[in-house]
N, C-alpha and C. Protein backbone atom coordinates (compact mmCIF):
# COMPACT_ATOMS: atom_id res chain seq x y z
N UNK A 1 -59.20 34.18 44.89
CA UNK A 1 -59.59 34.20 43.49
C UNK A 1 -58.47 34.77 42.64
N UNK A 2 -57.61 35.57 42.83
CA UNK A 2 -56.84 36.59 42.36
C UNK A 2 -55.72 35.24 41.74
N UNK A 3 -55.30 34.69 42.17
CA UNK A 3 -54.23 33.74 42.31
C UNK A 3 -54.57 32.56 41.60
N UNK A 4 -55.92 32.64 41.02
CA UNK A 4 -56.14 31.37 39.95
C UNK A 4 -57.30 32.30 38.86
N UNK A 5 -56.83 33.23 38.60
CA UNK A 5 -57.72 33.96 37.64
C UNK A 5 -56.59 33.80 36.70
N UNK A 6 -56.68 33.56 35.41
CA UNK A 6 -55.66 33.97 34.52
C UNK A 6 -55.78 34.95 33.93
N UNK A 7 -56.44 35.79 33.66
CA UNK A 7 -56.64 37.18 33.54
C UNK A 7 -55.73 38.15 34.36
N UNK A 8 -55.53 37.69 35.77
CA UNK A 8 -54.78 38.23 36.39
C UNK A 8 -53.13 37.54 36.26
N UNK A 9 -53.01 36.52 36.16
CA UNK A 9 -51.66 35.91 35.51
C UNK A 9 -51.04 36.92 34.34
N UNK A 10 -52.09 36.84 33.45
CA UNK A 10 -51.36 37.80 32.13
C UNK A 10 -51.36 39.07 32.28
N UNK A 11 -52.21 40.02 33.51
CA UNK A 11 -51.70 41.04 33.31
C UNK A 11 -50.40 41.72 34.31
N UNK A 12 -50.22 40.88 35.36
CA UNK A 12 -49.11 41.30 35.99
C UNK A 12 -47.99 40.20 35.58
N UNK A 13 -47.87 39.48 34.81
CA UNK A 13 -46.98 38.20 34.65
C UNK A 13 -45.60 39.22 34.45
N UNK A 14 -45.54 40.52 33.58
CA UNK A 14 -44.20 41.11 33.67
C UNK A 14 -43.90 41.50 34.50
N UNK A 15 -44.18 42.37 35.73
CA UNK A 15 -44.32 43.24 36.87
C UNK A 15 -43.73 42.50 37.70
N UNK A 16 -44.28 41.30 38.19
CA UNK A 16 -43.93 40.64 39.57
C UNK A 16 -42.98 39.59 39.65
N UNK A 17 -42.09 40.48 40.81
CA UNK A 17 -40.92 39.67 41.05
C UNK A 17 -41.12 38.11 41.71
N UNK A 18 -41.96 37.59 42.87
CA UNK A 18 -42.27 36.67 42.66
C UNK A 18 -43.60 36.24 42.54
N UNK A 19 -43.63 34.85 42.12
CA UNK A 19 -45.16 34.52 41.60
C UNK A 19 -45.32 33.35 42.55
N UNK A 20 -46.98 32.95 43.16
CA UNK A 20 -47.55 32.15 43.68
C UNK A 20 -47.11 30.60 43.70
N UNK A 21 -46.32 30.26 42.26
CA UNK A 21 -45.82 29.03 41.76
C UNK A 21 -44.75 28.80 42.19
N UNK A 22 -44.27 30.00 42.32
CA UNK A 22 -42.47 30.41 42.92
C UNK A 22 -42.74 29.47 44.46
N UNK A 23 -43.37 30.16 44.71
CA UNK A 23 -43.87 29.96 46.78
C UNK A 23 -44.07 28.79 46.66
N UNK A 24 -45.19 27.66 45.94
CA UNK A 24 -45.20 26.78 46.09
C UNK A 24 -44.32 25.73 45.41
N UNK A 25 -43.72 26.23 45.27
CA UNK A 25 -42.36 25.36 44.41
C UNK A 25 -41.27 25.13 45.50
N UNK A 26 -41.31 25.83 46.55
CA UNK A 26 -39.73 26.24 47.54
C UNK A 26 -40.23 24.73 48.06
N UNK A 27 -39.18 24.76 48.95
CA UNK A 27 -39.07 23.57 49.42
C UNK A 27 -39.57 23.94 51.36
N UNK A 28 -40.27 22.42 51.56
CA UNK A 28 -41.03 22.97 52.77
C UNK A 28 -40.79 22.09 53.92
N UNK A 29 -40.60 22.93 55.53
CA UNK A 29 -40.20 22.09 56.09
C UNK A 29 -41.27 22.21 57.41
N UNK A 30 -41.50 21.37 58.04
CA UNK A 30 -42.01 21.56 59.57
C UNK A 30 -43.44 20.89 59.03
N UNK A 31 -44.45 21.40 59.55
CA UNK A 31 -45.56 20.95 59.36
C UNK A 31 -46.38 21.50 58.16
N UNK A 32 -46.60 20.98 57.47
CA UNK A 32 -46.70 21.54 56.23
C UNK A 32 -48.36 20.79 55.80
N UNK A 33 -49.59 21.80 55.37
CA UNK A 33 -50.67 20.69 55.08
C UNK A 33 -51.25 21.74 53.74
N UNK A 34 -51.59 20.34 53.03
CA UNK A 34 -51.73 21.40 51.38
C UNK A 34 -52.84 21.57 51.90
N UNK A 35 -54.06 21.94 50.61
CA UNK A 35 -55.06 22.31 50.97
C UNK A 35 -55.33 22.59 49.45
N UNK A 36 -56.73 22.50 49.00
CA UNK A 36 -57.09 22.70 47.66
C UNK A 36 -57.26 23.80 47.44
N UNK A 37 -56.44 24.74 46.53
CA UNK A 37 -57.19 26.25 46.13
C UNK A 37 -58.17 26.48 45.29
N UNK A 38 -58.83 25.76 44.59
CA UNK A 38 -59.96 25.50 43.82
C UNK A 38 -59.89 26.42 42.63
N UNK A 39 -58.07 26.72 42.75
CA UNK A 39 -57.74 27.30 41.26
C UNK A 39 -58.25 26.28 39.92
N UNK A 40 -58.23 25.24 40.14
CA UNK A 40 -58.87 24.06 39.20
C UNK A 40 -60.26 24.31 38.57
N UNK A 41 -60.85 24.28 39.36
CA UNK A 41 -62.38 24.65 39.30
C UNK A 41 -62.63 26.10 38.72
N UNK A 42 -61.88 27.12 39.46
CA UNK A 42 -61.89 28.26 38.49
C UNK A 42 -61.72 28.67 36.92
N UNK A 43 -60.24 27.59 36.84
CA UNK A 43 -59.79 27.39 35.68
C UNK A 43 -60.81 26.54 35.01
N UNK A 44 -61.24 25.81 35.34
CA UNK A 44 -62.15 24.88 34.31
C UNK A 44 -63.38 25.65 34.24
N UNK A 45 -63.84 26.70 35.20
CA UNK A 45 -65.35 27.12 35.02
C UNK A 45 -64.71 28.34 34.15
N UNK A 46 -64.04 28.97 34.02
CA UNK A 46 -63.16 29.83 32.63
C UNK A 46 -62.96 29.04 31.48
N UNK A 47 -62.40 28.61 31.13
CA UNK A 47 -62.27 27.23 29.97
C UNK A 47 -63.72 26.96 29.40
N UNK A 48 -64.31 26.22 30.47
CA UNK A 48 -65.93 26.04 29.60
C UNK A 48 -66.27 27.61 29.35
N UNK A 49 -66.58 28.20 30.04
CA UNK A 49 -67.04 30.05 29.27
C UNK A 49 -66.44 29.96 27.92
N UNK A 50 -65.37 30.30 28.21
CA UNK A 50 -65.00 30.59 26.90
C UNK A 50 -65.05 29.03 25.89
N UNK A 51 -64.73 28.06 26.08
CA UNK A 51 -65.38 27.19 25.00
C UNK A 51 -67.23 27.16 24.55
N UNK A 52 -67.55 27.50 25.36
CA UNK A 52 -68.68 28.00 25.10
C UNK A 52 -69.36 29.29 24.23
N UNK A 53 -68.07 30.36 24.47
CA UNK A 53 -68.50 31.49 23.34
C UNK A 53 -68.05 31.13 22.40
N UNK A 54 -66.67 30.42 22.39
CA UNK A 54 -66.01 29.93 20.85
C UNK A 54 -67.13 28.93 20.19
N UNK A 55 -67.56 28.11 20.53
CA UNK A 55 -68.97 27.22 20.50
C UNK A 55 -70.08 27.91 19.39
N UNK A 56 -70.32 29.35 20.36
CA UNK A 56 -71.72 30.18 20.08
C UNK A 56 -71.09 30.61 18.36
N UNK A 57 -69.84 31.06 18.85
CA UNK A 57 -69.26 32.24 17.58
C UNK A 57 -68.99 31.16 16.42
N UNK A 58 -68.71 30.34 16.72
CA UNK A 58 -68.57 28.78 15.78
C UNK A 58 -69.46 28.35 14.85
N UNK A 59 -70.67 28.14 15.75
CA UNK A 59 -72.10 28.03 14.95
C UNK A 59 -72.68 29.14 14.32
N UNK A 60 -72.45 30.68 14.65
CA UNK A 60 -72.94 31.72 13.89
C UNK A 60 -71.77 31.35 12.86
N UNK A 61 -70.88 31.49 12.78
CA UNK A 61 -70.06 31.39 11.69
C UNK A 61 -70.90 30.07 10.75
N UNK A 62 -70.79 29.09 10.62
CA UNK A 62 -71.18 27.53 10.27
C UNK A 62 -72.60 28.67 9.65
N UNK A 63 -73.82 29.41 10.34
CA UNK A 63 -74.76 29.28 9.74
C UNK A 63 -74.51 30.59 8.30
N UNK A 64 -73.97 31.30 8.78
CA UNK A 64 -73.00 32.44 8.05
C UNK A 64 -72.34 31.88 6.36
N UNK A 65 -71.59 30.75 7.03
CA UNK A 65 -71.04 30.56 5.56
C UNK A 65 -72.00 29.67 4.67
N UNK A 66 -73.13 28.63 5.29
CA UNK A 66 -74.06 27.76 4.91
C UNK A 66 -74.80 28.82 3.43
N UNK A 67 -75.51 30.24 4.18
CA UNK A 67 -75.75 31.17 3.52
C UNK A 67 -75.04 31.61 2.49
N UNK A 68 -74.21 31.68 2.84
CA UNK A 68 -73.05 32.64 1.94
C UNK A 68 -72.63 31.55 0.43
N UNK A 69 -72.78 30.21 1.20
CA UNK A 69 -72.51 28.92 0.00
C UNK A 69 -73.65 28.88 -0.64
N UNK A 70 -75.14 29.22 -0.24
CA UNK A 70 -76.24 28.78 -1.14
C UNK A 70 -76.53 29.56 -2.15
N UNK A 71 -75.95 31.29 -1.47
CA UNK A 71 -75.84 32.87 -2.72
C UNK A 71 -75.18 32.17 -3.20
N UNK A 72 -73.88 31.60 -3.44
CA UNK A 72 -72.77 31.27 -4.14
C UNK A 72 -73.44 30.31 -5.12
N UNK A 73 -73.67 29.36 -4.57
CA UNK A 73 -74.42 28.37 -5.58
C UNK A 73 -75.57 29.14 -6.24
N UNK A 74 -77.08 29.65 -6.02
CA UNK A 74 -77.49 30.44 -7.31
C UNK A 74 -76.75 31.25 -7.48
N UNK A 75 -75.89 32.07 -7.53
CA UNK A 75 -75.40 33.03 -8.43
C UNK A 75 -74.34 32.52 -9.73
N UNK A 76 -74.00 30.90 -9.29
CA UNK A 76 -73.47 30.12 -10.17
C UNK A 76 -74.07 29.67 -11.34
N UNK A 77 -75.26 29.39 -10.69
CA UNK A 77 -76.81 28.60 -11.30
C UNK A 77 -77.19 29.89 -12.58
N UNK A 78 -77.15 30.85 -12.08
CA UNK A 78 -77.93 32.20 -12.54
C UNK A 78 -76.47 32.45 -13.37
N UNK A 79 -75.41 32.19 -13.20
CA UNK A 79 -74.18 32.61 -14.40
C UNK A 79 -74.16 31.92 -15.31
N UNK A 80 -74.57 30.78 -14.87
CA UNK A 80 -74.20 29.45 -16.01
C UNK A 80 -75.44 29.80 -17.02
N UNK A 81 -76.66 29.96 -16.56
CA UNK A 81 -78.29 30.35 -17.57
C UNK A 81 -77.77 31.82 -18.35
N UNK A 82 -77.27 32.64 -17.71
CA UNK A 82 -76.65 34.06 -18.36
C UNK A 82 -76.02 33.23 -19.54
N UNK A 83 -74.33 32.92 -19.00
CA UNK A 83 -73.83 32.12 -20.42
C UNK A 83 -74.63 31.47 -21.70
N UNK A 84 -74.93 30.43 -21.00
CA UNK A 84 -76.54 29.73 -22.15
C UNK A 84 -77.22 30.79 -22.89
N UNK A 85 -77.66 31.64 -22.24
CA UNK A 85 -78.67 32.59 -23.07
C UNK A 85 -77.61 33.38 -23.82
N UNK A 86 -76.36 33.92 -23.30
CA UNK A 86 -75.35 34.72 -24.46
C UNK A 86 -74.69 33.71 -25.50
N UNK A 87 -74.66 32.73 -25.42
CA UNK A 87 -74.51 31.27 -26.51
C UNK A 87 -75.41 31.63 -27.35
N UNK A 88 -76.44 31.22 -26.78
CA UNK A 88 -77.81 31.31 -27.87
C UNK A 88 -78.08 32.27 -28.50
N UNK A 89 -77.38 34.03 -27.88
CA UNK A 89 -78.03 35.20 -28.77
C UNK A 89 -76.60 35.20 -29.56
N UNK A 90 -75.11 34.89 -29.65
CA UNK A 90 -74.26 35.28 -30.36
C UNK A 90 -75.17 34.14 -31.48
N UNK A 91 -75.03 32.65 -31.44
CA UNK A 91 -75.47 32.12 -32.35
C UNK A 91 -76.53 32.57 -33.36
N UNK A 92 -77.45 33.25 -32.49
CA UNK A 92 -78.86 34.39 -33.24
C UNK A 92 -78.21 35.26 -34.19
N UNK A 93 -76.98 35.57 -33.49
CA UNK A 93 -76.64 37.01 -33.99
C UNK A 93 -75.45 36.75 -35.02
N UNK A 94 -75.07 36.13 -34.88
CA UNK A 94 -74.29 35.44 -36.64
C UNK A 94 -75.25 34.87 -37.56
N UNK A 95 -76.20 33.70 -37.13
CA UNK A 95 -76.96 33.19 -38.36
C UNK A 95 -77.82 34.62 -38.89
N UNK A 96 -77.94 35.94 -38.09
CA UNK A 96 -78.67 37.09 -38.36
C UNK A 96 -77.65 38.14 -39.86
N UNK A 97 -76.36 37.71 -39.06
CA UNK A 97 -75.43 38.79 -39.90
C UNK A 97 -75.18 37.95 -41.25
N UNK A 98 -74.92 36.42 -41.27
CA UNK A 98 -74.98 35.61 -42.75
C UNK A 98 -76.48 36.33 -43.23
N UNK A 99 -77.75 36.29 -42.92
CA UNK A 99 -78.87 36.44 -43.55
C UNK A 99 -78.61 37.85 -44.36
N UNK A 100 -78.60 38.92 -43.46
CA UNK A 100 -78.05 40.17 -43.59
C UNK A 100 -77.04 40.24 -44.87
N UNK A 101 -76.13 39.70 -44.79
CA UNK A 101 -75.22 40.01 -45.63
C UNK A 101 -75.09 38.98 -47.31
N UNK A 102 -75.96 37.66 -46.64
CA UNK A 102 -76.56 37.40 -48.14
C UNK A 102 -77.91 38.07 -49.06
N UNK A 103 -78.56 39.01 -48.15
CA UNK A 103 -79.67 39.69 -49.02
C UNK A 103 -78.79 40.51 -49.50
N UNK A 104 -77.95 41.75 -48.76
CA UNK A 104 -77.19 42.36 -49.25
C UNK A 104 -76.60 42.33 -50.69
N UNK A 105 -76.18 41.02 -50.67
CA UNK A 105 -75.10 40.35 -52.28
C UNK A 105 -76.42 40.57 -53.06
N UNK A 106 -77.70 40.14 -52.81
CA UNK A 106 -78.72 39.89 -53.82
C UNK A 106 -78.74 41.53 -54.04
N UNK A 107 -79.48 41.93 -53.20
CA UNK A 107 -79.50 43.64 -53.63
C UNK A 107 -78.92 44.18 -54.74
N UNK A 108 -77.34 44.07 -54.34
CA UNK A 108 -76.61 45.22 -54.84
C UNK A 108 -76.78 44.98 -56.44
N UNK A 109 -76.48 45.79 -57.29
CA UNK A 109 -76.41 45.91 -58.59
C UNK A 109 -75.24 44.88 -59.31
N UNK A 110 -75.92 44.43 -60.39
CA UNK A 110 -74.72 43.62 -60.91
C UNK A 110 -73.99 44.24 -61.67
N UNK A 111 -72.68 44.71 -61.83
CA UNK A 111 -72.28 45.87 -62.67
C UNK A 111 -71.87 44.64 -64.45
N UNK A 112 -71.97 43.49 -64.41
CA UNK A 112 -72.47 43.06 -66.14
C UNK A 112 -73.40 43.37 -66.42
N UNK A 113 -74.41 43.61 -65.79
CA UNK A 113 -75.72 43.63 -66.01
C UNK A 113 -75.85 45.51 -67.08
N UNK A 114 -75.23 46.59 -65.76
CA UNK A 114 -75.62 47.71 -66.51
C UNK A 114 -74.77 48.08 -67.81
């Protein structure tokens, strides 16, 4: 197992003078019979794991931002009705200050008058 873990690849990969790949790389003479190390199978049953948590962490993310886009959208919804309603009270609040300030003119004293 040690020899097709990559976990163990990366943590002695600086340390060791030679490596497993080294050995089977030399050149071979006499009777020689491979044999499957089922480093393959290891490696691929590692690979799916972890494509599988990247998978899990993938879809929490996906449902994460789904959320995060629908706050986004009402709080857009709810800015844009804010705006509208501060439209509508500045408009209140000028046609208020013309009213205001034409009673005012009537009020005040006409100084031909006194």
């Amino acid at each position: 197992k040690d020899r097709c873990s990559i976990i163990e690849e990366q943590k002695y990969d600086e340390v060791r003078v030679i490596k497993w790949e080294d050995i089977v790389k030399k050149t071979r003479s006499g009777t020689v019979t491979e044999i499957d190390s089922g480093c393959l199978n290891n490696l691929a049953r590692e690979l799916l794991s972890s494509l599988q948590q990247t998978e899990e962490k993938l879809n929490t993310t996906q449902v994460e931002l789904s959320a995060i886009k629908e706050e986004l959208e009402k709080t857009t919804e709810e800015m844009n009705q804010t705006r509208a309603e501060l439209e509508q009270t500045k408009v209140a609040l000028n046609t208020t200050q013309e009213e205001l300030e034409k009673t005012t003119k009537r009020n005040e004293p006409n100084p031909s008058r006194a």
